[in-house]
N, C-alpha and C. Protein backbone atom coordinates (compact mmCIF):
# COMPACT_ATOMS: atom_id res chain seq x y z
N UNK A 1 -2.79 10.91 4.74
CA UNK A 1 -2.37 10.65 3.38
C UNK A 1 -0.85 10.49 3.36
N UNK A 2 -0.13 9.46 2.51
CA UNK A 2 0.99 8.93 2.53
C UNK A 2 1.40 9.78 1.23
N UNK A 3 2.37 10.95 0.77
CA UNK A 3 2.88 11.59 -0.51
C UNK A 3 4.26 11.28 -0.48
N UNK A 4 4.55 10.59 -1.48
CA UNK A 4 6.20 10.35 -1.50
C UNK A 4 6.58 10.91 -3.03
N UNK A 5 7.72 11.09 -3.00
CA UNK A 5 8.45 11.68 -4.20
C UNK A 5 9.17 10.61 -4.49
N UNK A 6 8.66 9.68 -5.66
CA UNK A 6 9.64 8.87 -5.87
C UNK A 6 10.59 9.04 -7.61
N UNK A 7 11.52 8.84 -7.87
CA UNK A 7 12.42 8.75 -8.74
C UNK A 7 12.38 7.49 -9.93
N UNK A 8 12.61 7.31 -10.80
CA UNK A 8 12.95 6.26 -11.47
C UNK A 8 13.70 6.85 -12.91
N UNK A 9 14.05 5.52 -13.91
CA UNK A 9 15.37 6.07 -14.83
C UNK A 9 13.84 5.95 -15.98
N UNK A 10 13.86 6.38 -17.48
CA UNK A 10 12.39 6.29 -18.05
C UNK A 10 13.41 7.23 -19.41
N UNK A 11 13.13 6.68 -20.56
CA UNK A 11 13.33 7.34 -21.76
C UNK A 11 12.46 8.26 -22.70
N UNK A 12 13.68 9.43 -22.84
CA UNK A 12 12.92 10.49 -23.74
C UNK A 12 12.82 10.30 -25.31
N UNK A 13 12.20 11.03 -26.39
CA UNK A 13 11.97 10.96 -27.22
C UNK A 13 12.84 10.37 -28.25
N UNK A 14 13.90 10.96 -27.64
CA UNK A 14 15.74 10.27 -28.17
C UNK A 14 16.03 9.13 -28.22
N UNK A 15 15.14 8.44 -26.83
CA UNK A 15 15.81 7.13 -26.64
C UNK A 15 16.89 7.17 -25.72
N UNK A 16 16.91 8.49 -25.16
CA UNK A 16 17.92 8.48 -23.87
C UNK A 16 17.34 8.50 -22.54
N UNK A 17 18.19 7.54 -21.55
CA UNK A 17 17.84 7.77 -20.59
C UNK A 17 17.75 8.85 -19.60
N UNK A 18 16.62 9.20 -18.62
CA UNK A 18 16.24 9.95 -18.18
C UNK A 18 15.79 10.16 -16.83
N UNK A 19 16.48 10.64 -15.60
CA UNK A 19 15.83 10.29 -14.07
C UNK A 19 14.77 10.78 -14.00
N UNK A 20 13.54 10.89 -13.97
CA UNK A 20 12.39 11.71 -13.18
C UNK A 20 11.72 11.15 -12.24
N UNK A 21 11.06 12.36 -11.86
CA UNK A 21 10.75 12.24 -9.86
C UNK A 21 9.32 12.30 -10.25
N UNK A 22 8.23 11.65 -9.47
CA UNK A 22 6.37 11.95 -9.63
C UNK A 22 6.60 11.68 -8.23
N UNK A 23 5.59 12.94 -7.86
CA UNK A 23 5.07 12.90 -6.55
C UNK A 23 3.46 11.95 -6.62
N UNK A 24 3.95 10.95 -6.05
CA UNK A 24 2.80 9.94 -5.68
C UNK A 24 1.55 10.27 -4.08
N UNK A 25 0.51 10.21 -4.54
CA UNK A 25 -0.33 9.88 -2.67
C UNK A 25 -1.13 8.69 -2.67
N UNK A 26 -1.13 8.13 -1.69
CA UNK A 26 -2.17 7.00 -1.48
C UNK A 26 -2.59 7.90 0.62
N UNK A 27 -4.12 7.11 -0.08
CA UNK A 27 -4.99 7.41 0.86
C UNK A 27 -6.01 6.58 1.30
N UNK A 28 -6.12 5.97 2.47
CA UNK A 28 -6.90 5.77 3.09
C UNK A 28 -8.76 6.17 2.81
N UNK A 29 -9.30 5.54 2.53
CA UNK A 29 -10.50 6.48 2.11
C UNK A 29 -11.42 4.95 1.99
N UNK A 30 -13.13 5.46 1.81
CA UNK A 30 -13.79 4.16 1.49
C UNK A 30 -14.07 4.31 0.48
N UNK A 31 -14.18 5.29 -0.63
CA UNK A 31 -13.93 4.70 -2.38
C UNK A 31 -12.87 3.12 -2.56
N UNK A 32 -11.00 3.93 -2.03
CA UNK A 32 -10.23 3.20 -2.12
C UNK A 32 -10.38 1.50 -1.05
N UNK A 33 -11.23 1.32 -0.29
CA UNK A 33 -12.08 -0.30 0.10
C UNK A 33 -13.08 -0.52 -0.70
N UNK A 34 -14.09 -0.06 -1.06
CA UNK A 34 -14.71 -0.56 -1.98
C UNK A 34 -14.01 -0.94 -3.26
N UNK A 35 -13.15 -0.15 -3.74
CA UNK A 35 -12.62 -0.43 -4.98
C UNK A 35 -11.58 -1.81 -4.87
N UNK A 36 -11.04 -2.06 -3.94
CA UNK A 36 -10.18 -2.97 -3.05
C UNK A 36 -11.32 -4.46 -2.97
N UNK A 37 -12.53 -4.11 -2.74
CA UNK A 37 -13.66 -5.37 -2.66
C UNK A 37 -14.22 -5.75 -4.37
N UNK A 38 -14.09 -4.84 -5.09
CA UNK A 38 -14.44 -4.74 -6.25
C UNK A 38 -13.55 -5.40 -7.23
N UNK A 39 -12.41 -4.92 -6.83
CA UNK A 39 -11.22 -6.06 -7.73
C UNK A 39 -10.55 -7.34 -7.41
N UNK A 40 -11.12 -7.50 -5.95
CA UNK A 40 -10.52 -9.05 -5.38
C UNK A 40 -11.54 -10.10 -4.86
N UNK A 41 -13.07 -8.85 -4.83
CA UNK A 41 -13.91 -10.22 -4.23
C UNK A 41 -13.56 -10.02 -2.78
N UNK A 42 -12.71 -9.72 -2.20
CA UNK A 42 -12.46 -9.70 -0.82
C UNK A 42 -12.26 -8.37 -0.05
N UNK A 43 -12.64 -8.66 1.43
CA UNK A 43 -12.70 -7.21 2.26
C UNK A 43 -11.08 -6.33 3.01
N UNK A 44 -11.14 -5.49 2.22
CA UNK A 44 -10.01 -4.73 2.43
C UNK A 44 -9.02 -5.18 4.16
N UNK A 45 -9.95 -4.75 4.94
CA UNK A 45 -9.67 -5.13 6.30
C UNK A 45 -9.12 -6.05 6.77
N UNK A 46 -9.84 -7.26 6.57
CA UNK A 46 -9.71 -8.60 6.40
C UNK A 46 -8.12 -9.10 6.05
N UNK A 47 -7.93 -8.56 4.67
CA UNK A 47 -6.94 -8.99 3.86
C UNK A 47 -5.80 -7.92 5.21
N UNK A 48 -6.25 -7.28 5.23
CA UNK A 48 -5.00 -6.08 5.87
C UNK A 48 -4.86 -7.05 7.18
N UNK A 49 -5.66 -7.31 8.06
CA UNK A 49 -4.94 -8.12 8.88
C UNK A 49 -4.38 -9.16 8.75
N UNK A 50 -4.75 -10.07 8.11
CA UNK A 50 -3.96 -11.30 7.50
C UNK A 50 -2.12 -10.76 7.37
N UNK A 51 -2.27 -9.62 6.16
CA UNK A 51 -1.01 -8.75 6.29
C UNK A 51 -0.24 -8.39 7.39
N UNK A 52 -1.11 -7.83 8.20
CA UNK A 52 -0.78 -7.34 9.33
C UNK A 52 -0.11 -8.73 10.38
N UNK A 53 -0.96 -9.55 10.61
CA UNK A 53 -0.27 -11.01 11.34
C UNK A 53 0.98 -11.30 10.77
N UNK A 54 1.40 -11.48 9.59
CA UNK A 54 2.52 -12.01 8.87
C UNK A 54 3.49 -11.18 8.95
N UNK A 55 3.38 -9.83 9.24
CA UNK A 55 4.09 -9.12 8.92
C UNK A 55 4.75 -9.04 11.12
N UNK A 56 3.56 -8.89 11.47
CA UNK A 56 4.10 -9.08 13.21
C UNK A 56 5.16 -10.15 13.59
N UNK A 57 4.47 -11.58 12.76
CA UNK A 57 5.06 -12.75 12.99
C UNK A 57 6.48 -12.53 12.71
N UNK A 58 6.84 -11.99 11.26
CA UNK A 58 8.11 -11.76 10.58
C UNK A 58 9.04 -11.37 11.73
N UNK A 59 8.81 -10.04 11.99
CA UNK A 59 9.18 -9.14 13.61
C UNK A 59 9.60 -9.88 14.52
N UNK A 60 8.41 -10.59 15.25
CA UNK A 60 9.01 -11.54 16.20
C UNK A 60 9.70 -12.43 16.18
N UNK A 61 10.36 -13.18 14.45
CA UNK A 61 11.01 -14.17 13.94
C UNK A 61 12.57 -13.33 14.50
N UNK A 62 12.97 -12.37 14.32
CA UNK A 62 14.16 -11.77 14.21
C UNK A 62 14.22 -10.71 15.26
N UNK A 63 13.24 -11.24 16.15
CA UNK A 63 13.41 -10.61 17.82
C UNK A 63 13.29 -9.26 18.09
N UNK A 64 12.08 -8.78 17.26
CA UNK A 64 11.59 -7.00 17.44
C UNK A 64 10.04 -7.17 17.64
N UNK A 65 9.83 -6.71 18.51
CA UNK A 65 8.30 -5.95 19.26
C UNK A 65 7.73 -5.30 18.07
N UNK A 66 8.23 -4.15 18.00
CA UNK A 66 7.57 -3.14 16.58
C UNK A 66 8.41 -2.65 16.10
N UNK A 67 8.02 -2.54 14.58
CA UNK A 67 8.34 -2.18 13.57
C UNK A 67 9.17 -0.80 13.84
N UNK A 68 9.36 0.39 15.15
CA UNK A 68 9.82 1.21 14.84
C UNK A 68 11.19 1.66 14.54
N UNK A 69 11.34 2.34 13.24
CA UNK A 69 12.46 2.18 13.11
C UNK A 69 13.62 1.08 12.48
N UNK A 70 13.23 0.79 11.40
CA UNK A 70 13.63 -0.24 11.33
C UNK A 70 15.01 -0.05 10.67
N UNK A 71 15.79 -0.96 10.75
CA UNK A 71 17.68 -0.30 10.70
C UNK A 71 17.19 -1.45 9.02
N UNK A 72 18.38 -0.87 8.63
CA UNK A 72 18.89 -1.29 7.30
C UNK A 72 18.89 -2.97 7.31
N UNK A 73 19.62 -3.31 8.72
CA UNK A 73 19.96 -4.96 8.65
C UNK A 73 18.65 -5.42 9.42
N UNK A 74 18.00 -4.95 10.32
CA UNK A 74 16.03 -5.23 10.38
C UNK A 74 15.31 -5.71 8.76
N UNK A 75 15.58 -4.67 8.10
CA UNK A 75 14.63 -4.72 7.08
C UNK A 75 14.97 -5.91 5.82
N UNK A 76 16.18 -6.10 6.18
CA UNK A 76 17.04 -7.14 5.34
C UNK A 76 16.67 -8.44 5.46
N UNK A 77 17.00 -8.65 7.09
CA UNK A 77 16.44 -9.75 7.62
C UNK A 77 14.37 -10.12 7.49
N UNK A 78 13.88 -9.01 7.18
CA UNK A 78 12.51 -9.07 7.19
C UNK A 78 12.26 -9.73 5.48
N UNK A 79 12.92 -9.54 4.78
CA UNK A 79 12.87 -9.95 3.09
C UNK A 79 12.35 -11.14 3.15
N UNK A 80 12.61 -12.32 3.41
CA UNK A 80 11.51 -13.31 3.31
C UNK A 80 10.07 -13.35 3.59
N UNK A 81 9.46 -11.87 4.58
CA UNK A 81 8.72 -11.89 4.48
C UNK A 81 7.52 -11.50 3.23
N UNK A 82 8.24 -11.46 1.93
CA UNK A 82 7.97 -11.00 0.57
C UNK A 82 7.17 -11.85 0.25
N UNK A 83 7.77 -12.95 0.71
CA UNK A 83 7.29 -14.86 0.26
C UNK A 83 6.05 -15.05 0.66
N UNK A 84 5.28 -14.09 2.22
CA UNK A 84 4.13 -14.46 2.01
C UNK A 84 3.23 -14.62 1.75
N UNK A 85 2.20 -15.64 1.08
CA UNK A 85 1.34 -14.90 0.10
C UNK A 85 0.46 -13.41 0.86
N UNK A 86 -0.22 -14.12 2.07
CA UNK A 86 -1.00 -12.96 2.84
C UNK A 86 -0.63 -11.64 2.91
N UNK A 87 0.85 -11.64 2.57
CA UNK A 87 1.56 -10.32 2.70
C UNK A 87 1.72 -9.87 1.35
N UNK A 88 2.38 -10.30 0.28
CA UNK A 88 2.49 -9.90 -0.83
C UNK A 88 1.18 -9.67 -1.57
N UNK A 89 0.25 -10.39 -1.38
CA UNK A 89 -0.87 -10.24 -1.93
C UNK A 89 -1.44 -8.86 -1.61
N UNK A 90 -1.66 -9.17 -0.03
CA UNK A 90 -2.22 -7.59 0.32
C UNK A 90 -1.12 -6.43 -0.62
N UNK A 91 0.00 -6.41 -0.60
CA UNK A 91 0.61 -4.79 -0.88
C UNK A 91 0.41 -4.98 -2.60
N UNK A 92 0.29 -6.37 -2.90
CA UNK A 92 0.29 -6.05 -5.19
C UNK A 92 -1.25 -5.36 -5.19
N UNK A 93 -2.27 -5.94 -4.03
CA UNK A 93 -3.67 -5.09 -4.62
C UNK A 93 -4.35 -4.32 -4.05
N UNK A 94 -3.70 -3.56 -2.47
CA UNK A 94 -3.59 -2.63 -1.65
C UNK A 94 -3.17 -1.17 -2.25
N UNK A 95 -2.18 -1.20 -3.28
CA UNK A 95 -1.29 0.14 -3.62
C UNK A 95 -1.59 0.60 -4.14
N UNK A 96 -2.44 -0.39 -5.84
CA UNK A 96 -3.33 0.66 -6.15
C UNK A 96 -5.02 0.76 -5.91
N UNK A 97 -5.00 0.35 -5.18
CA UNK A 97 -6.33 0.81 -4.84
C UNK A 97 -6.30 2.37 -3.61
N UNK A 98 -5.12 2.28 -2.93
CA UNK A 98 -5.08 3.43 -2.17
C UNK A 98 -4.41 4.50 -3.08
N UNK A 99 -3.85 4.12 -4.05
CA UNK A 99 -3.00 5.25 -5.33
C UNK A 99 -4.34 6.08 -5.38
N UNK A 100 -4.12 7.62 -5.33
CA UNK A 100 -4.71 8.38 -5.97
C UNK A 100 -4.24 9.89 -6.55
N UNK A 101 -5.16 9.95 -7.98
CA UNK A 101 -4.36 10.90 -8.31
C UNK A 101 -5.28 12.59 -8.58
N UNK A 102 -4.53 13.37 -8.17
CA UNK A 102 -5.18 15.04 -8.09
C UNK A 102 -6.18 15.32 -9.63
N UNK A 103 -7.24 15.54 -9.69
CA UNK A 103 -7.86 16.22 -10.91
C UNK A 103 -8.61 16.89 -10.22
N UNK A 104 -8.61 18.20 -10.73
CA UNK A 104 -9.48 19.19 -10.46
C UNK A 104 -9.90 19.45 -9.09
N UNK A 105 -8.48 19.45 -8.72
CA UNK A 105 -8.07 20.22 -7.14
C UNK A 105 -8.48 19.12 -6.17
N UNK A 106 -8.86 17.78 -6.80
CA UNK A 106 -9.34 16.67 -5.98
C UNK A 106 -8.70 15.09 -6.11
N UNK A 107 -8.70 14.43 -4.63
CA UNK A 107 -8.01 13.27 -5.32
C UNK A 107 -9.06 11.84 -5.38
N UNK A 108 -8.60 11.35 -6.83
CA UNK A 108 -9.44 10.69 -7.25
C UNK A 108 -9.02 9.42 -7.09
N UNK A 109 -9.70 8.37 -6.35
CA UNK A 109 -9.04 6.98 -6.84
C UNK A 109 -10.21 6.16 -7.24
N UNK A 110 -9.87 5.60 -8.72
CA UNK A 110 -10.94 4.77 -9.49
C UNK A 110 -10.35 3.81 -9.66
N UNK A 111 -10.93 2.84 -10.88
CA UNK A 111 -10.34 1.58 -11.51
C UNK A 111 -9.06 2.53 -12.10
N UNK A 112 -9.69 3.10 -13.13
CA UNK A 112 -8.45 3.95 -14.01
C UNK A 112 -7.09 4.23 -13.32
N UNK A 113 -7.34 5.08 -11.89
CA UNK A 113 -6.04 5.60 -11.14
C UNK A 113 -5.38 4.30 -10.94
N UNK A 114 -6.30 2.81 -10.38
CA UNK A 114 -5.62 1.84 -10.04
C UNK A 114 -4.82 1.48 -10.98
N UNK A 115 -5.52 0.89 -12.09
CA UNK A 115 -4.88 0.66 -13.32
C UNK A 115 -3.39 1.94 -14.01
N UNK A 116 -3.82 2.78 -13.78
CA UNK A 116 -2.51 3.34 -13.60
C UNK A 116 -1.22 2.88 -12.68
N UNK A 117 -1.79 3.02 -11.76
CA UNK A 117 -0.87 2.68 -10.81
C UNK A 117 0.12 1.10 -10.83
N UNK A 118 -1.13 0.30 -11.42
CA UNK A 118 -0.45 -0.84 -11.64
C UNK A 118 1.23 -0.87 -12.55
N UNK A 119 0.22 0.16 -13.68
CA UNK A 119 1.33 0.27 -15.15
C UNK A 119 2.78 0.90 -14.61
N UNK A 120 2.17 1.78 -13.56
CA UNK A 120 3.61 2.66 -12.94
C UNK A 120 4.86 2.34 -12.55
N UNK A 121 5.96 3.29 -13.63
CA UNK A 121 7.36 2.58 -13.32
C UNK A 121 8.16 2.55 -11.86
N UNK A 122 7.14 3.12 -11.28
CA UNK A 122 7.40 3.40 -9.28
C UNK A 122 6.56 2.04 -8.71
N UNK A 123 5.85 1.56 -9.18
CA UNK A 123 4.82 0.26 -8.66
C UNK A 123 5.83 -0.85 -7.64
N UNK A 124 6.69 -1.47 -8.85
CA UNK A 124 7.55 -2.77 -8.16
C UNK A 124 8.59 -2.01 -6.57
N UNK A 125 8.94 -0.58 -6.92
CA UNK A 125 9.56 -0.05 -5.68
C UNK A 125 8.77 0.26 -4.41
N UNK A 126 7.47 0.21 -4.42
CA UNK A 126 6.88 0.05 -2.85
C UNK A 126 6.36 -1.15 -2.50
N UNK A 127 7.16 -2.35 -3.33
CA UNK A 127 6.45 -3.42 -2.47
C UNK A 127 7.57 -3.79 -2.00
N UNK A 128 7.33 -3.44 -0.59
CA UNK A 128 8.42 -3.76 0.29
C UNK A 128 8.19 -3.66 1.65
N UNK A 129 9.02 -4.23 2.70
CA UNK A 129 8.67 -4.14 3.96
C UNK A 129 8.38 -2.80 4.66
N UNK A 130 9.37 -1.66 4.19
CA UNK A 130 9.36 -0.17 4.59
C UNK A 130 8.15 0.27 4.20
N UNK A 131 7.45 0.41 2.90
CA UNK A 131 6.23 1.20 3.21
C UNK A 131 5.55 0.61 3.44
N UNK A 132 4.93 -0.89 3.57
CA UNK A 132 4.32 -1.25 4.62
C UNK A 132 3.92 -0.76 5.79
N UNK A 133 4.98 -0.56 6.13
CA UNK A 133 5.38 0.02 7.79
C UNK A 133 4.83 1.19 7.66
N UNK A 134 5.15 2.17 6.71
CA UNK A 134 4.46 3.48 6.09
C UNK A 134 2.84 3.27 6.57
N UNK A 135 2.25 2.17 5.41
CA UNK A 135 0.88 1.96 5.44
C UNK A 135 0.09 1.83 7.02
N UNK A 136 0.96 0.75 7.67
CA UNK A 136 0.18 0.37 8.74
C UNK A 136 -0.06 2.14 9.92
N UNK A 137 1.30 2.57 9.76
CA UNK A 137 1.61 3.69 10.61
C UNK A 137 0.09 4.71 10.18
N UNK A 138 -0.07 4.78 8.70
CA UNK A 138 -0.92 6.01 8.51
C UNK A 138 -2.33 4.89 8.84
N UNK A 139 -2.76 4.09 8.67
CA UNK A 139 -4.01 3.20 8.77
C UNK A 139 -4.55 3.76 10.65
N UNK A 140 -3.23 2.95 11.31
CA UNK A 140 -3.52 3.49 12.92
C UNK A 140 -3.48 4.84 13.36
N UNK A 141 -2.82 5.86 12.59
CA UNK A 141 -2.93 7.63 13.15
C UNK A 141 -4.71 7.68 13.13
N UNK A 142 -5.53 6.96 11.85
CA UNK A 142 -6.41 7.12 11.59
C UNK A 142 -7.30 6.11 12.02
N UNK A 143 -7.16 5.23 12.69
CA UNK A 143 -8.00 4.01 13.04
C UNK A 143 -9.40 4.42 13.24
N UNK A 144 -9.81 5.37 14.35
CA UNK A 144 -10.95 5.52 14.55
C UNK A 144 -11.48 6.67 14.14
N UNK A 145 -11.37 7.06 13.03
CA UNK A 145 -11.81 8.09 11.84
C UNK A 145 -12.39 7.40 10.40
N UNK A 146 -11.15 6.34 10.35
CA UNK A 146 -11.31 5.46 9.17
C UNK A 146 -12.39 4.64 8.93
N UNK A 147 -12.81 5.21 7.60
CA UNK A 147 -14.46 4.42 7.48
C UNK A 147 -14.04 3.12 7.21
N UNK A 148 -15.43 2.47 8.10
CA UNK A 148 -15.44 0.68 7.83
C UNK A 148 -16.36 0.31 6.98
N UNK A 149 -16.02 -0.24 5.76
CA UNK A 149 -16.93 -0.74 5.38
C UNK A 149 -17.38 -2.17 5.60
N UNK A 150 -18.20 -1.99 6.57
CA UNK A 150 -18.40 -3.53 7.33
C UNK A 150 -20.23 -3.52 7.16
N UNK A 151 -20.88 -4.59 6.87
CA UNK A 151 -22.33 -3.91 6.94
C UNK A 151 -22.98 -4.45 8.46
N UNK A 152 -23.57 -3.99 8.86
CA UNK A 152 -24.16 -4.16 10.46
C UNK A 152 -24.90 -4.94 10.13
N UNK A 153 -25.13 -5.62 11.17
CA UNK A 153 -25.74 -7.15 11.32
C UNK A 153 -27.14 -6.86 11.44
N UNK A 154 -28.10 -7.24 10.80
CA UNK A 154 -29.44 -7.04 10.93
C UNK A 154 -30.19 -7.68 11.65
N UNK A 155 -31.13 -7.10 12.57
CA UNK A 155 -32.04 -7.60 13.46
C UNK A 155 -33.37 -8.95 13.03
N UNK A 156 -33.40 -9.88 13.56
CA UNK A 156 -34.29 -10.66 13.13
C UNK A 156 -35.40 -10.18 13.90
C-alpha cells in the first residue's frame, strides 16, 4: 500500500485561505481492477503496460536504464512524457481506482471512493512521473501476490 501525506491551500468558512494535509492510500487490490475494467471497458494490466512501455521508452530517450532515483533534472527531462496518451491515460483512471479510503477499520475502494478521488484537491498533484515510479515500485514488491484478473482459457 502506497500512504502519502499530501498538503494543499483550500478555504475556511471565512473565505480564508488554509494549508491542510489528508493522508491519502492507494492499493493494489482486485476490487480496485475490476473497478478499473468497470469504468474504462478496459483491462487494468493491459493499460498498465502500455504505461509501463512509454514510460521505459521516456528513460531510455534521456539515457537511464531505471527509474531509480530519479534526480530533479531526470524527472524534468521525463515531462513530455505527460503527452502520452498511454501514459496519461493510465495515471487520470489508475488513481482513482487504486484511491482508497478507511471506514470501519477497513479500506474501501468503490465508484464513490473513485469519484471522490477524482473531485480531490490532491488529484492533479500525482499525475506525474514520480509517483508513477511510486506505482510501478509497489505493483513489482507485489507482482506475484497480486491478483490477476485474467480469466483462464477454457478447454474445448
Amino acid at each position: 500500500m502506497i500512504t502519502k501525506e499530501l498538503s494543499f491551500i483550500t478555504f475556511d468558512s471565512y473565505e480564508e485561505e488554509v494549508e491542510r494535509t489528508e493522508k491519502v492510500r492507494f492499493l493494489y487490490s482486485l476490487p480496485a481492477f475490476k473497478l478499473y475494467a468497470e469504468r474504462t471497458g478496459r483491462n487494468f494490466f493491459d493499460d498498465n503496460k502500455k504505461a509501463v512501455d512509454a514510460y521505459v521508452n521516456a528513460l531510455l530517450e534521456i539515457g537511464l536504464k531505471t527509474s531509480d532515483d530519479l534526480s530533479k533534472e531526470d524527472q524534468i527531462k521525463l515531462i513530455p512524457l505527460l503527452l502520452q496518451p498511454d501514459f496519461m491515460d493510465f495515471m487520470v483512471n489508475a488513481i482513482p481506482c487504486l484511491y482508497g479510503e478507511v471506514e470501519n477499520g477497513r479500506l474501501v475502494q468503490n465508484q464513490i471512493t473513485a469519484e471522490n478521488a477524482e473531485m480531490a484537491p490532491w488529484f492533479g498533484d500525482l499525475l506525474n512521473v514520480q509517483f508513477f515510479t511510486e506505482l510501478i515500485a509497489e505493483l513489482n514488491k507485489f507482482k506475484g501476490t497480486v491478483p490477476q484478473d485474467r480469466k483462464k482459457p477454457q478447454a474445448k
